[in-house]
N, C-alpha and C. Protein backbone atom coordinates (compact mmCIF):
# COMPACT_ATOMS: atom_id res chain seq x y z
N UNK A 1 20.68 90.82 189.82
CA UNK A 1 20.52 91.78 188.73
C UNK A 1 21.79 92.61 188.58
N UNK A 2 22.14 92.82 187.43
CA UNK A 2 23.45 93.61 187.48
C UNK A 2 23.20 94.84 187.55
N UNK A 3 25.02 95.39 188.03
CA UNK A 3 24.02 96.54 188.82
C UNK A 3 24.63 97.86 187.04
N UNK A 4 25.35 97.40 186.06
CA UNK A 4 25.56 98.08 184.59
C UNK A 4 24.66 97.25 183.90
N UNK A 5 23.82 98.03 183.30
CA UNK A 5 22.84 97.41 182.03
C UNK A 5 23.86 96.90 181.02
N UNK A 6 23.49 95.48 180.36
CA UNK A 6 23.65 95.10 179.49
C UNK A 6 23.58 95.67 178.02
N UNK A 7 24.79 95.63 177.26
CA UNK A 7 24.34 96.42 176.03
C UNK A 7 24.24 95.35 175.30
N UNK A 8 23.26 96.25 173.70
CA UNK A 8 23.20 95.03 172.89
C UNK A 8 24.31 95.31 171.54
N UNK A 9 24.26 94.37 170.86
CA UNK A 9 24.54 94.60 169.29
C UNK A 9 24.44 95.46 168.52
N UNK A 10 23.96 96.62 168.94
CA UNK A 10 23.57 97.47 167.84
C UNK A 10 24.32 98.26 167.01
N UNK A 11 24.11 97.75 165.52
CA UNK A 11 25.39 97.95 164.79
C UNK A 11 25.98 99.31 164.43
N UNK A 12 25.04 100.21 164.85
CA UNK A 12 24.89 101.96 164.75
C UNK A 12 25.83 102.29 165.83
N UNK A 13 26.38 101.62 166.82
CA UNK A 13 27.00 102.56 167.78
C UNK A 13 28.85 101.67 168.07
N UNK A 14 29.90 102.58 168.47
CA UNK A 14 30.83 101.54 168.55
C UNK A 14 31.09 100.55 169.10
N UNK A 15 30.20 100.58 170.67
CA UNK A 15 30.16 99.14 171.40
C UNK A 15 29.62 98.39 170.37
N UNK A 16 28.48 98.78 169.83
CA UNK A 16 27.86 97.13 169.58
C UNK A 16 28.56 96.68 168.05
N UNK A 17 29.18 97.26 167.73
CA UNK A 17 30.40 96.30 166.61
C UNK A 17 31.22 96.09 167.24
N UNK A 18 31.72 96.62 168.81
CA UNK A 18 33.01 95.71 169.55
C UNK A 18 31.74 94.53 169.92
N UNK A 19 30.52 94.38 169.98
CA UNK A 19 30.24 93.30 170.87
C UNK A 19 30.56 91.92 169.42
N UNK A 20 30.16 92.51 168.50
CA UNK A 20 29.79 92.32 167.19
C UNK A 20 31.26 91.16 167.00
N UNK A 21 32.18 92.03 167.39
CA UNK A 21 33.57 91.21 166.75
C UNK A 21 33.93 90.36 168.12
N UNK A 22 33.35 90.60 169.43
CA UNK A 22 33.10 89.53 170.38
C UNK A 22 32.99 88.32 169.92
N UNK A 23 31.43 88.68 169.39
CA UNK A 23 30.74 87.20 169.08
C UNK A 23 31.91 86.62 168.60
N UNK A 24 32.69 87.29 167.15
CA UNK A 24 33.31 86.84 166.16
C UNK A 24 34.51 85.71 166.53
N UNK A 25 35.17 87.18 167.80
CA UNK A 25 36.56 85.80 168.45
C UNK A 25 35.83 84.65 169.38
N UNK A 26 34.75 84.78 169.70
CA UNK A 26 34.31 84.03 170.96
C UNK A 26 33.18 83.28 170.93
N UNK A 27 32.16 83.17 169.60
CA UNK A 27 31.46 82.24 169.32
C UNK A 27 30.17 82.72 170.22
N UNK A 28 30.36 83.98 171.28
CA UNK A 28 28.99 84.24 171.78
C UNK A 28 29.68 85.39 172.22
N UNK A 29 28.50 86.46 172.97
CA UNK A 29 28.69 87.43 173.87
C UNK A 29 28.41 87.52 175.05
N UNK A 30 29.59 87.20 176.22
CA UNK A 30 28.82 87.00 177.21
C UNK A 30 29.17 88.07 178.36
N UNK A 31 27.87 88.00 179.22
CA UNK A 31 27.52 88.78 179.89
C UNK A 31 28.27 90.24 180.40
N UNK A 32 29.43 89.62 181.00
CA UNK A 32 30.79 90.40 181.34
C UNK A 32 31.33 91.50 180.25
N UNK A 33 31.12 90.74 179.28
CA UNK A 33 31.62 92.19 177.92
C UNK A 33 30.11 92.74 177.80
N UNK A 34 29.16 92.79 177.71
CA UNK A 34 28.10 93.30 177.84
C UNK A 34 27.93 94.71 178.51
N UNK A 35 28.25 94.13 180.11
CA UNK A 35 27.98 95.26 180.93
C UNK A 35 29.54 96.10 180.40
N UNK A 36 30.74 95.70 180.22
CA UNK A 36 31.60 96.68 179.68
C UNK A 36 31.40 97.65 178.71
N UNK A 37 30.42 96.82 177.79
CA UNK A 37 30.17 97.16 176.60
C UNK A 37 29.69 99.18 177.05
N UNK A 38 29.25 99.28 178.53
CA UNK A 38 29.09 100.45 178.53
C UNK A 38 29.41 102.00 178.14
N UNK A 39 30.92 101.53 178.24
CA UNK A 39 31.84 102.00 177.94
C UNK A 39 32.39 101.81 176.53
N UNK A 40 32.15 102.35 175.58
CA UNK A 40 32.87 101.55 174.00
C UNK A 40 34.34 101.61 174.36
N UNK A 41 35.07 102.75 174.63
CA UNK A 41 36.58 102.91 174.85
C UNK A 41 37.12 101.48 175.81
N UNK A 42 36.44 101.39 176.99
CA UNK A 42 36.80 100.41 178.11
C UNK A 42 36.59 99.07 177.74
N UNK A 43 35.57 98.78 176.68
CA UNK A 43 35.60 97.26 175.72
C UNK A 43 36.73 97.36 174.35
N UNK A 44 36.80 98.39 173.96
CA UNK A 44 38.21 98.27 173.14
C UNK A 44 39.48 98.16 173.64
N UNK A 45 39.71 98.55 174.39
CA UNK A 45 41.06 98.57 175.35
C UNK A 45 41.08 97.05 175.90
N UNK A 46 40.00 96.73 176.27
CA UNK A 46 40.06 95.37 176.69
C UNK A 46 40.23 94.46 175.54
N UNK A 47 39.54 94.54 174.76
CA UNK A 47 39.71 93.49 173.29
C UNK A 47 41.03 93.45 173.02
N UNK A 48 41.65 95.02 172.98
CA UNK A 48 43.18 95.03 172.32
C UNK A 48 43.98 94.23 172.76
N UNK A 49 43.89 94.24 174.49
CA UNK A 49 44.85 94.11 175.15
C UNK A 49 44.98 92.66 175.42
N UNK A 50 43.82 91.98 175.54
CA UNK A 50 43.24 90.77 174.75
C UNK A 50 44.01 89.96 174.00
N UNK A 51 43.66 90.64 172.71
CA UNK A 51 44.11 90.44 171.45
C UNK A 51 45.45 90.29 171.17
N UNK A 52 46.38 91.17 171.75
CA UNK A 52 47.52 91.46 171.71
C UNK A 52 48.56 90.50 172.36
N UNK A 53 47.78 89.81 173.90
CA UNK A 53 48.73 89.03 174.53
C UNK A 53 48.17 87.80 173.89
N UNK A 54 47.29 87.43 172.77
CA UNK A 54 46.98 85.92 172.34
C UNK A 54 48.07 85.61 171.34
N UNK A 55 48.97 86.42 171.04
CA UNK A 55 50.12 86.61 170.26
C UNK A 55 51.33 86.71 170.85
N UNK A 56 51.09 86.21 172.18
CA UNK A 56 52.67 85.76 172.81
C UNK A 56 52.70 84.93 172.46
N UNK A 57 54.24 84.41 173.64
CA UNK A 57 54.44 83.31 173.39
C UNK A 57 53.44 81.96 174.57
N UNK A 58 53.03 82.34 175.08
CA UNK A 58 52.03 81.31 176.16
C UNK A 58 51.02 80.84 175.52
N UNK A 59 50.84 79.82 175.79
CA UNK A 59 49.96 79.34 175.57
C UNK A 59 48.23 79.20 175.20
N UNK A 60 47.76 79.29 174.40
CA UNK A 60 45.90 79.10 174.65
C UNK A 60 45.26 78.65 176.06
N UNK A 61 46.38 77.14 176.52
CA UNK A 61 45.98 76.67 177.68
C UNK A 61 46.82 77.41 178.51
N UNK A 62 47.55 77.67 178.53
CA UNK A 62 48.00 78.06 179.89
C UNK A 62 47.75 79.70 180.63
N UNK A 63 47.42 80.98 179.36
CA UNK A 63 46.83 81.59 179.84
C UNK A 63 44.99 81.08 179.94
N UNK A 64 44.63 80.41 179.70
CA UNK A 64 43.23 79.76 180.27
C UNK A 64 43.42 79.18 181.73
N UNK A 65 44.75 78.48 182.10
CA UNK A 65 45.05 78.20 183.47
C UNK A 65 45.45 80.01 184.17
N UNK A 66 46.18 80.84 183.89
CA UNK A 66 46.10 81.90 184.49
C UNK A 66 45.18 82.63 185.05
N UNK A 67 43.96 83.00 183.52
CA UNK A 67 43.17 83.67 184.19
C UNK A 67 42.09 82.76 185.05
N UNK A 68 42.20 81.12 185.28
CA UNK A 68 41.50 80.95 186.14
C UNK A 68 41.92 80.77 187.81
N UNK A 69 43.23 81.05 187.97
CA UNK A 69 43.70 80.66 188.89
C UNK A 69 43.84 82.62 189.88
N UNK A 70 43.90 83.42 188.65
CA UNK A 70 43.73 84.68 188.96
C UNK A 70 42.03 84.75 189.39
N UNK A 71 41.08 84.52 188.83
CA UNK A 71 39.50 84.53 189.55
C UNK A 71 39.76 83.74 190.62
N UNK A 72 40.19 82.57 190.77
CA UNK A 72 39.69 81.95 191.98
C UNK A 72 41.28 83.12 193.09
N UNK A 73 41.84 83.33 193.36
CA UNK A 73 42.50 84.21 194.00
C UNK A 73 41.37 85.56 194.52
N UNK A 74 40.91 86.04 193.12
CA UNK A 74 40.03 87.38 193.65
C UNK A 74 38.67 87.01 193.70
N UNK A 75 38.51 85.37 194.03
CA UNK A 75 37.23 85.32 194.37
C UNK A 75 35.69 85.71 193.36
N UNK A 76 36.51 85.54 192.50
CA UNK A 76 35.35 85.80 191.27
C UNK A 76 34.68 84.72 190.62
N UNK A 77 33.63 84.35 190.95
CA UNK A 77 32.85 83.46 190.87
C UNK A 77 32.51 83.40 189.26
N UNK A 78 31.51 84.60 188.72
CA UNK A 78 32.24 84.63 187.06
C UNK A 78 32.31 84.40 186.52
N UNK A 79 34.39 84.86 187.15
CA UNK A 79 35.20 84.10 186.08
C UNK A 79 35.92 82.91 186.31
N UNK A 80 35.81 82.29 187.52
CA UNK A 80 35.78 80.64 187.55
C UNK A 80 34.91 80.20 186.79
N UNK A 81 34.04 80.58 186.83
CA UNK A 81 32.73 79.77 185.74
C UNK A 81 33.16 79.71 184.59
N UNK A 82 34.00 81.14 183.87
CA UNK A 82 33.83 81.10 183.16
C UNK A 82 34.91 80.31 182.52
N UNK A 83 36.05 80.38 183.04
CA UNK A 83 37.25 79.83 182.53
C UNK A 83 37.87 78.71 183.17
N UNK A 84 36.64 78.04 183.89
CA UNK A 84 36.54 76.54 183.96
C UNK A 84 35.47 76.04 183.00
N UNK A 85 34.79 76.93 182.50
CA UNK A 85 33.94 75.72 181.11
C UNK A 85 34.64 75.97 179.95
N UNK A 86 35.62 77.14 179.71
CA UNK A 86 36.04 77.57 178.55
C UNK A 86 37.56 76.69 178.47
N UNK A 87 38.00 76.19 180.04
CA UNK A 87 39.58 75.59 179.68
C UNK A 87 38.56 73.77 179.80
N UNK A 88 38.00 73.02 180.77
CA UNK A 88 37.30 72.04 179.91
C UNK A 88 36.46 71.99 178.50
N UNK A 89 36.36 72.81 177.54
CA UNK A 89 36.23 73.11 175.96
C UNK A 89 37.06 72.54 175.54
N UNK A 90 38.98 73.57 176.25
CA UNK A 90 39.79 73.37 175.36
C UNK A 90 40.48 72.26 175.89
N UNK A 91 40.09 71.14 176.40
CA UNK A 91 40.63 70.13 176.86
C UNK A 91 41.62 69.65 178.05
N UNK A 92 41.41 70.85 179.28
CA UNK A 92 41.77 70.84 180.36
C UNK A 92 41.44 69.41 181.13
N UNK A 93 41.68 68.77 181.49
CA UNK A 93 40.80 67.36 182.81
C UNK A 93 40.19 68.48 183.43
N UNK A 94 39.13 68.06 184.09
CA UNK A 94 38.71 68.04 185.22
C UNK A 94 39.33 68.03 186.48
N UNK A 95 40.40 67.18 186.52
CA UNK A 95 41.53 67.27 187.60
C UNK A 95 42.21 68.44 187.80
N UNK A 96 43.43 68.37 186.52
CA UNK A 96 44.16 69.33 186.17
C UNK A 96 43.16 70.69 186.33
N UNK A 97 41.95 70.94 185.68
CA UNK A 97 41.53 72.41 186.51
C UNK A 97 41.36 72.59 187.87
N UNK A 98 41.04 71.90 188.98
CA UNK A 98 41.09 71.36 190.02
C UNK A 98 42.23 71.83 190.74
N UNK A 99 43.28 71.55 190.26
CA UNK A 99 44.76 71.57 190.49
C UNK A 99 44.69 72.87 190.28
N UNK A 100 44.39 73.32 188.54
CA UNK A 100 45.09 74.99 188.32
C UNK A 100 44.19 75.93 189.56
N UNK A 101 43.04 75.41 189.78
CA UNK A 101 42.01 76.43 190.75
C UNK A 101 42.77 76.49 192.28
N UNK A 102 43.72 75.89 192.69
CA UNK A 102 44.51 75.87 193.94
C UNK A 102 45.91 76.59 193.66
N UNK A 103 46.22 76.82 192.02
CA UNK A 103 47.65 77.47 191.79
C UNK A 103 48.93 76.40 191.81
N UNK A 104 48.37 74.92 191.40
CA UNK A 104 48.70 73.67 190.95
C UNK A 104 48.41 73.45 189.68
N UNK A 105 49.63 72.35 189.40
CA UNK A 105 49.64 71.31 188.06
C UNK A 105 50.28 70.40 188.34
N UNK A 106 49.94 69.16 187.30
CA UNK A 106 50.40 68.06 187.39
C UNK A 106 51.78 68.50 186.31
N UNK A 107 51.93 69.13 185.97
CA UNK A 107 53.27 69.78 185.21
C UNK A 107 53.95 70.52 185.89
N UNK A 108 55.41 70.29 186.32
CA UNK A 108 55.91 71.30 187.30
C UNK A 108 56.44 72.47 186.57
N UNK A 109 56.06 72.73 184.97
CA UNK A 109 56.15 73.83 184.78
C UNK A 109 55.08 75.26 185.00
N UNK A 110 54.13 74.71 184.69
CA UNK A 110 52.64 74.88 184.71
C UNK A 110 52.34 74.86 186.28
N UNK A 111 52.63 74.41 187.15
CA UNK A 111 52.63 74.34 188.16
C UNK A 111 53.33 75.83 189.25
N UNK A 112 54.83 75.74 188.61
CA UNK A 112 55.87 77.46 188.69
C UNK A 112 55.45 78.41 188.16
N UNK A 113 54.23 78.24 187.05
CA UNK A 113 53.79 79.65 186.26
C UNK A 113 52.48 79.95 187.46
N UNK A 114 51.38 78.72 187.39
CA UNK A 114 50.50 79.18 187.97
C UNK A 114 50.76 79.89 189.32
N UNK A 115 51.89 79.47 190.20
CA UNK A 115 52.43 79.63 191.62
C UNK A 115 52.68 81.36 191.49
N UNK A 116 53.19 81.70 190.37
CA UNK A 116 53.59 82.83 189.94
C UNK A 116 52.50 83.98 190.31
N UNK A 117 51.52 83.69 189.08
CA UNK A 117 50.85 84.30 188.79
C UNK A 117 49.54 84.40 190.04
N UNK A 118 49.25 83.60 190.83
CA UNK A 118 48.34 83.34 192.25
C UNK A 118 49.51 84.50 192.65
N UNK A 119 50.86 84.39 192.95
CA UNK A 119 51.30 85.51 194.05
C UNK A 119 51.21 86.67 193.35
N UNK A 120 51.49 86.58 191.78
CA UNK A 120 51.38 88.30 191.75
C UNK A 120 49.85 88.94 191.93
N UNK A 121 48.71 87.89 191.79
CA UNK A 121 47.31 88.53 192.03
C UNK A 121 47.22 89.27 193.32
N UNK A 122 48.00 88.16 194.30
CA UNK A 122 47.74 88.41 195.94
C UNK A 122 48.46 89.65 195.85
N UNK A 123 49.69 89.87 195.55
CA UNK A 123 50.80 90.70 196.37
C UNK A 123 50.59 91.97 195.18
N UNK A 124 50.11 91.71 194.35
CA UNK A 124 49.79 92.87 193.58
C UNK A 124 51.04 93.06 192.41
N UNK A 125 51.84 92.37 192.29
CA UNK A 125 53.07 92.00 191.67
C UNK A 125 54.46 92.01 192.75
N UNK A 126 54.38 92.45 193.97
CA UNK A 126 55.14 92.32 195.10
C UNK A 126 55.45 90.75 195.26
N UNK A 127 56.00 90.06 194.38
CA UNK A 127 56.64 88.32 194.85
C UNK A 127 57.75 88.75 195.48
N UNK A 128 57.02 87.33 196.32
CA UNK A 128 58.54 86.50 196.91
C UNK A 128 59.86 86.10 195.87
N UNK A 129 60.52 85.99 196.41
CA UNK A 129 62.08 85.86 195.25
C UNK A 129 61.45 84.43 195.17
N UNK A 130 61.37 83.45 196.88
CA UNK A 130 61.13 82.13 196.18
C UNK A 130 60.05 81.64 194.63
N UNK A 131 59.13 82.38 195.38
CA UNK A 131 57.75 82.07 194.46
C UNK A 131 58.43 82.39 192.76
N UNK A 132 59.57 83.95 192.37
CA UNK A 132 60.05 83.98 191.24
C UNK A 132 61.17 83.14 190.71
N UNK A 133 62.30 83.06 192.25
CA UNK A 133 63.15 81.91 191.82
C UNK A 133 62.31 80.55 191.30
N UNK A 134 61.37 79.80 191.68
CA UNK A 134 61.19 78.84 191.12
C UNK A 134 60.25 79.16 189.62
N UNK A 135 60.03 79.56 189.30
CA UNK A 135 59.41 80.08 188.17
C UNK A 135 60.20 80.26 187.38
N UNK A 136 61.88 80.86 187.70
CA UNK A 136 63.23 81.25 186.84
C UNK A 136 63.41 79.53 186.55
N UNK A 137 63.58 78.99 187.57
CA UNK A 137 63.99 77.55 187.51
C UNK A 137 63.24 76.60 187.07
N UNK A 138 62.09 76.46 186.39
CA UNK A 138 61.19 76.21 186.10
C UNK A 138 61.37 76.12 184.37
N UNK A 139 62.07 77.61 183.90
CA UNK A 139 62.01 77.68 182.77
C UNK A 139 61.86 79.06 182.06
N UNK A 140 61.03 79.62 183.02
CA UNK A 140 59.94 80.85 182.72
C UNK A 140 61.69 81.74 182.03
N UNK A 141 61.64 82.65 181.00
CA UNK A 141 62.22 83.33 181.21
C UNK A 141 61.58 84.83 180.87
N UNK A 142 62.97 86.05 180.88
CA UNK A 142 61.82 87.19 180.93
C UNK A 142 60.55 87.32 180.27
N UNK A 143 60.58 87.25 179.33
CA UNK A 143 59.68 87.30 178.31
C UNK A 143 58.47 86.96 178.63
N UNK A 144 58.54 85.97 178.85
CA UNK A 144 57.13 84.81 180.01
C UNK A 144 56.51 85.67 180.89
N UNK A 145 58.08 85.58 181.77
CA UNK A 145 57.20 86.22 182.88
C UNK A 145 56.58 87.32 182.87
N UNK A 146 57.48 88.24 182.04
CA UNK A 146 56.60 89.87 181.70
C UNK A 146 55.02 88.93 181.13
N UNK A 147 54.69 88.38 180.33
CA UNK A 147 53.45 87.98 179.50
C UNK A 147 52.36 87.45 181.09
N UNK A 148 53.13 87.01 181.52
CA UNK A 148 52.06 86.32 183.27
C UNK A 148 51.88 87.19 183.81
N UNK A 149 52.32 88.28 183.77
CA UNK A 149 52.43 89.67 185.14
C UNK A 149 50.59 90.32 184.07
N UNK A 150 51.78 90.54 182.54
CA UNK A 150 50.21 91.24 181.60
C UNK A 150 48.56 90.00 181.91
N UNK A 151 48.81 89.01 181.54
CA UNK A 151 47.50 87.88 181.78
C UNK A 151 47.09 88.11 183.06
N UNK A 152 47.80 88.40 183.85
CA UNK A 152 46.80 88.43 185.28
C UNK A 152 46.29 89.73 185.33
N UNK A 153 46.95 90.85 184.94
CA UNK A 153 46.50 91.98 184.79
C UNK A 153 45.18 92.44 183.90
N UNK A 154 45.54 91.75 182.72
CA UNK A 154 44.42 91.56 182.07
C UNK A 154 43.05 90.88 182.86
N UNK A 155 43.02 89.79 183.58
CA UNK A 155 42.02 89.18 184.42
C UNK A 155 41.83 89.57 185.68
N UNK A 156 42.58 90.39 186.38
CA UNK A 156 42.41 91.41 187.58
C UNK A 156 41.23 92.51 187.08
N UNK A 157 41.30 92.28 185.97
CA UNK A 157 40.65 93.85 185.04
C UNK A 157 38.97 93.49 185.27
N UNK A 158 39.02 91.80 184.58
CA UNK A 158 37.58 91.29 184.17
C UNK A 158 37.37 91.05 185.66
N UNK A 159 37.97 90.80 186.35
CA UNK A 159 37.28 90.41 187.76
C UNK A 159 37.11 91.83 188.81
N UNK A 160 37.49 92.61 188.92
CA UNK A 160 36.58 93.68 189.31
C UNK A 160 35.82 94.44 188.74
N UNK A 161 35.86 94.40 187.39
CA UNK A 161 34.53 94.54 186.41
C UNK A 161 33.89 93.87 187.39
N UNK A 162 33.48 92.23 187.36
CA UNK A 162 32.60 91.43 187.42
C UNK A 162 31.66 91.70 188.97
N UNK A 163 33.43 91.56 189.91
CA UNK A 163 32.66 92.49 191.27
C UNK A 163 31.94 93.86 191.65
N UNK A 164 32.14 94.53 190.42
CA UNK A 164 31.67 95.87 190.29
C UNK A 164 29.73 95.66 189.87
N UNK A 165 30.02 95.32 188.39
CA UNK A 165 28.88 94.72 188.17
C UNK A 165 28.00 93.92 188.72
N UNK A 166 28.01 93.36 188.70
CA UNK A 166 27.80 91.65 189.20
C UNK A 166 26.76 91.23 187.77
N UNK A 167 27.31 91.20 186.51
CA UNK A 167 26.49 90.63 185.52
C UNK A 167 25.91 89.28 186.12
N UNK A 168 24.68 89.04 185.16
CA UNK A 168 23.91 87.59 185.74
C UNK A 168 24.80 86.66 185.19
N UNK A 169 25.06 85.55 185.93
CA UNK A 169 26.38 84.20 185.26
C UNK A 169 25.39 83.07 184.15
N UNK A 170 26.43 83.55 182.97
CA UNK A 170 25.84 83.00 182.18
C UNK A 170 26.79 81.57 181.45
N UNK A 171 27.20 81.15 182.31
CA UNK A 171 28.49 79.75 182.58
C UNK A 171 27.88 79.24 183.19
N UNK A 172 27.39 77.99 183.19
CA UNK A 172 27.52 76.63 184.55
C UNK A 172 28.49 77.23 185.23
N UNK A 173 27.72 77.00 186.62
CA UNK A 173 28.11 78.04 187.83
C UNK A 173 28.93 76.94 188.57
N UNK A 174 30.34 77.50 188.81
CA UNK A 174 31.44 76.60 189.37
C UNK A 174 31.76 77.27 190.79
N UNK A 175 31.35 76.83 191.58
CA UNK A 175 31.42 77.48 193.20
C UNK A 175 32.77 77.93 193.49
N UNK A 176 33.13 78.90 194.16
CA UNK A 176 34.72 79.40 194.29
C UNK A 176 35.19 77.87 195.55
N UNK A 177 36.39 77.43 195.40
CA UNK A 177 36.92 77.05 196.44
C UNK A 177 36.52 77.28 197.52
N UNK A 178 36.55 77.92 197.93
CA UNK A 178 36.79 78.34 199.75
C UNK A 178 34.93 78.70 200.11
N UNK A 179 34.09 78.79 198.96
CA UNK A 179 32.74 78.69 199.15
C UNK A 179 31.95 77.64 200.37
């Protein structure tokens, strides 16, 4: 049972037109923005910030490989769920998520980003030079990398939400690694 009530839709108050324009980018509302929804300010800030990095330059897939490689790091069950059914949607393998859930790819670029972004979850943005040198060498340049530091930050956000909460998982439930 979660331990923040779920809000609903209700079009009278400002959460429930942020849940409202949820549905809109996301085809449903699920659980996790719900219990945020507690907060109207703390679901707008999140949408923005959202919103804002889907207008870099990275990828659809590859921040979908971030923030899942950032849950399985903080152990968020979730949001493995969630962004292992949402990156097989967008045409991830089965493998290749496999791979991104260890902070792997069969792309050694994709491979230097995810490596990246697993150490800045752990170290809190404290990397190793190696872990950034190969990420420089890789390709990544500033720009990127500032955008991987924001995506994990952004999904550091939803995953202690999630540990805070513990909304009910409303994803086909994808067991953490190390489970």
């Amino acid at each position: 049972m979660s331990r923040l009530s779920p809000m609903d839709e209700d079009p009278d108050t400002e959460a429930g037109k942020l849940l409202a324009e949820t549905r809109r980018q996301l085809g449903r509302v699920p659980n996790l923005y719900r219990v945020l929804a507690n907060s109207a300010a703390a679901l707008k800030g999140y949408l923005q910030f959202r919103e804002s990095l889907q207008s870099g330059r990275l990828s659809s897939t590859l921040r979908e490989q971030i923030a899942l490689i950032t849950a399985e790091v903080n152990h968020c069950e979730y949001c493995v769920s969630a962004h292992a059914f949402r990156g097989s949607k967008i045409g991830i393998s089965d493998t290749e998520l496999q791979l991104n859930r260890r902070g792997d790819s069969s792309d050694a670029r994709v491979a230097a980003t995810l490596a990246l972004a697993a150490d800045v979850a752990r170290s809190r943005g404290a990397v190793t030079d190696q872990t950034l040198g190969a990420a420089r060498a890789a390709g990544l340049d500033d720009e990127e990398l500032a955008e991987v530091i924001a995506h994990v930050a952004l999904n550091l956000y939803s995953n202690i939400l999630n540990h805070f909460a513990q909304p009910e998982l409303d994803f086909p439930r994808t067991a953490l690694l190390n489970d």
